[in-house]
Protein backbone atom coordinates (compact mmCIF):
# COMPACT_ATOMS: atom_id res chain seq x y z
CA UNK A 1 -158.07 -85.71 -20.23
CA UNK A 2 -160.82 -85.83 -22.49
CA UNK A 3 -162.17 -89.72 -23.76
CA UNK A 4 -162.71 -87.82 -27.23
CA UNK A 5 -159.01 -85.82 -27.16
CA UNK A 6 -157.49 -89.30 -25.95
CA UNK A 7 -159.17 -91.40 -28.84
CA UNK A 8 -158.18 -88.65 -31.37
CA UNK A 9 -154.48 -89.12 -30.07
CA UNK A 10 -155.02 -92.75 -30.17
CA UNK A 11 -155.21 -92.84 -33.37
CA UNK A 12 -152.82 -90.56 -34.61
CA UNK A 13 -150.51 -92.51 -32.82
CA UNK A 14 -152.29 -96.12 -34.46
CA UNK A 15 -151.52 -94.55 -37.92
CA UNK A 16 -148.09 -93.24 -37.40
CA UNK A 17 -146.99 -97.46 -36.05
CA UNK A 18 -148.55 -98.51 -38.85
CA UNK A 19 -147.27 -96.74 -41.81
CA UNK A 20 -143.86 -95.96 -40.07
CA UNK A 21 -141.31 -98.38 -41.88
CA UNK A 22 -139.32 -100.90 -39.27
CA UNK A 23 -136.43 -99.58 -37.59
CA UNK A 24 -137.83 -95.79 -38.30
CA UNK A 25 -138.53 -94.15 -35.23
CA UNK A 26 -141.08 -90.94 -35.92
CA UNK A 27 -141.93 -89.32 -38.97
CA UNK A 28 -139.89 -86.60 -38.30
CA UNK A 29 -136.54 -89.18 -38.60
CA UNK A 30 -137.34 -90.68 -41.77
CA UNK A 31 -138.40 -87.35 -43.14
CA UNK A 32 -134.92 -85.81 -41.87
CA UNK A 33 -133.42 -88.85 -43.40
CA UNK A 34 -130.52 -87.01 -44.82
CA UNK A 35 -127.69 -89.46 -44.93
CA UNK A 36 -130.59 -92.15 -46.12
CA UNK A 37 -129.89 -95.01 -43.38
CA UNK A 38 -133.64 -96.03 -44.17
CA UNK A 39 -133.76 -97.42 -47.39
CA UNK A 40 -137.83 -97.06 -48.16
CA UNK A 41 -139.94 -96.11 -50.78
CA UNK A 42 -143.79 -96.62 -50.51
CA UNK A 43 -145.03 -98.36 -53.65
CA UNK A 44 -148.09 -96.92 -54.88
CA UNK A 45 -150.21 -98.92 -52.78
CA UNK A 46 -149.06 -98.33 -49.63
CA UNK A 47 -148.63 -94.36 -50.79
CA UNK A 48 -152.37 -93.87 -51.27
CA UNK A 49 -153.33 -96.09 -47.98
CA UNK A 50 -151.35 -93.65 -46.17
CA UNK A 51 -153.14 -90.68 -47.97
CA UNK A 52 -156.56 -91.67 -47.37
CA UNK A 53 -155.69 -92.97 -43.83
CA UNK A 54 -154.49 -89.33 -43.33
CA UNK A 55 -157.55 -87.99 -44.38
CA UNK A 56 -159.54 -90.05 -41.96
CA UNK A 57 -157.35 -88.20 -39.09
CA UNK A 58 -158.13 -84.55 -40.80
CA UNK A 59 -161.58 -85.23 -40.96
CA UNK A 60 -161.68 -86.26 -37.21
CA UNK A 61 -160.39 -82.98 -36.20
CA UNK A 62 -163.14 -81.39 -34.20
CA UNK A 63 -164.16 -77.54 -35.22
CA UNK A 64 -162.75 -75.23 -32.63
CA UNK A 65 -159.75 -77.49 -32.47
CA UNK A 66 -157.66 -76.78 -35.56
CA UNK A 67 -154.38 -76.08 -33.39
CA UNK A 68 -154.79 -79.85 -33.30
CA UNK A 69 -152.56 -79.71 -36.74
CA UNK A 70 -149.23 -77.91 -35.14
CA UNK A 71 -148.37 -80.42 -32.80
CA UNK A 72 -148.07 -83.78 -31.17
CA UNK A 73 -148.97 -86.66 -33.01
CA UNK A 74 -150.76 -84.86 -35.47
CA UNK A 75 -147.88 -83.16 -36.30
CA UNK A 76 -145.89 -86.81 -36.43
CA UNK A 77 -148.54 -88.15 -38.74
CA UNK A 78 -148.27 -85.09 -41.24
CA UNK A 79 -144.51 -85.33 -41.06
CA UNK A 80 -144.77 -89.17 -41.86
CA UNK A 81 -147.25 -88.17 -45.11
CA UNK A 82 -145.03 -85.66 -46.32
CA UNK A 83 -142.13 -88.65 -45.79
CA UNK A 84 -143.96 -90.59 -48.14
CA UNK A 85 -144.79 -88.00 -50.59
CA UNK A 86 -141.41 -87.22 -50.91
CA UNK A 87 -139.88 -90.59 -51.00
CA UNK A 88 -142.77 -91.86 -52.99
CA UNK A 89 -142.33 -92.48 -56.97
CA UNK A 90 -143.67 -89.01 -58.90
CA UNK A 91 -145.48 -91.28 -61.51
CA UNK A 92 -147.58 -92.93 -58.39
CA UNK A 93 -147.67 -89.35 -56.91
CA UNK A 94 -149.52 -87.67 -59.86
CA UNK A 95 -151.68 -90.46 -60.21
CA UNK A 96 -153.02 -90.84 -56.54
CA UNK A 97 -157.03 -90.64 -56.88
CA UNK A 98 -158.32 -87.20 -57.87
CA UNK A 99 -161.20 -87.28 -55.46
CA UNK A 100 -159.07 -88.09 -52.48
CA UNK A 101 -156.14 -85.64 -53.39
CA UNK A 102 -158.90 -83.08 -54.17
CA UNK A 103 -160.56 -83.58 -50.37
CA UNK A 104 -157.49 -83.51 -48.84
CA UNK A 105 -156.20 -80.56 -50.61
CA UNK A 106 -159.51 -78.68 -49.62
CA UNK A 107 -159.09 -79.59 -46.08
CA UNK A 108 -155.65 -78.27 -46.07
CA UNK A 109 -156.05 -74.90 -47.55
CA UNK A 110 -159.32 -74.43 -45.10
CA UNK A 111 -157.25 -75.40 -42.44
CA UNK A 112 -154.34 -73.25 -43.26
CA UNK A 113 -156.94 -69.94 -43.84
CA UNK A 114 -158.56 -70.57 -40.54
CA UNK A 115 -155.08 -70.62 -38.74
CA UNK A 116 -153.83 -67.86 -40.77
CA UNK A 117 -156.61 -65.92 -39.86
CA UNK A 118 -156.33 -66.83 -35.97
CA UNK A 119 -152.59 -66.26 -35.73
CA UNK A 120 -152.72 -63.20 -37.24
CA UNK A 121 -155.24 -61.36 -35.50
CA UNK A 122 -153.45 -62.05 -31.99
CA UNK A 123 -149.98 -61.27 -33.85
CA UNK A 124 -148.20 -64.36 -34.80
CA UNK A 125 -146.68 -65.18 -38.30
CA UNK A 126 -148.90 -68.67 -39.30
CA UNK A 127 -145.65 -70.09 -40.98
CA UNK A 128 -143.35 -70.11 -38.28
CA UNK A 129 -145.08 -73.07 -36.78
CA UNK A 130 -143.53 -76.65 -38.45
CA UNK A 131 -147.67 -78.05 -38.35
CA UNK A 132 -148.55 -75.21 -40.86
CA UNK A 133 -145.17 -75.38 -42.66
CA UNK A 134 -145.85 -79.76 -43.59
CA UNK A 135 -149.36 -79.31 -44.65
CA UNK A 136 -148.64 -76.41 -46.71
CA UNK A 137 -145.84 -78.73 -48.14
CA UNK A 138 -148.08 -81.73 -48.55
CA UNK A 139 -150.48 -80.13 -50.57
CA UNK A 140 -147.61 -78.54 -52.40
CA UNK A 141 -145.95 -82.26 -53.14
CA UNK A 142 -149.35 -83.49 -54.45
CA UNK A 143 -150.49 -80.42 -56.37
CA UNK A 144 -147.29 -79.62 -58.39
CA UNK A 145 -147.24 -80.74 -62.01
């Protein structure tokens, strides 16, 4: 495998340990949380660590390599974001830094054309994949008013 592919993984998987809360095992378990066994909410602090942490790991994804979003760790690290968007307090949601929520935001929506665009044009639906579906939801959870 590629030394740049495995340090990209590395940390995805570095942030996901980090920000997952004890006891959780993946982002995708305490975002399918349903009967609420994990009692966590991020205070603000820890909410906009996680944002800006997240943006580090969009920002390391290499042009050419934007599939990187739909699966993996990648995919664990958005599903952990959109964890703590969701479980976060709205008042520290709304009031997360405008300049990182605007980057990220901007990031997402490229992202999302450019794999729109790709799928398309060798006949796949974009949406059906769960990496397009959590960014698309992220940016939803920090742009709605």
């Amino acid at each position: 495998m590629d030394s740049n592919i495995e340090n990209r993984e590395k940390l995805r998987l570095d942030f996901v340990k980090r920000f997952l809360p004890e006891g959780v095992r993946s982002g995708h378990g305490l975002l399918f949380d349903f009967q609420k066994p994990f009692d966590f909410t991020p205070d603000k602090k820890q909410l906009e660590r996680c944002i800006e942490e997240y943006l580090f790991l969009l920002r390391d994804i290499p042009f050419g390599a934007y599939t990187d979003i739909l699966g993996g760790r990648m995919l664990g690290a958005s599903e952990l974001v959109l964890a703590y968007l969701g479980r976060s307090n709205e008042n520290d949601r709304l009031h997360l830094p405008s300049d990182i929520v605007n980057e990220l935001t901007l990031r997402i929506e490229t992202l999302l054309s450019i794999l729109k665009i790709h799928f398309e044009a060798v006949g796949h639906r974009y949406m059906s994949f769960d990496g397009c579906k959590r960014i698309y939801d992220i940016v939803w959870l920090l742009t709605y008013k």
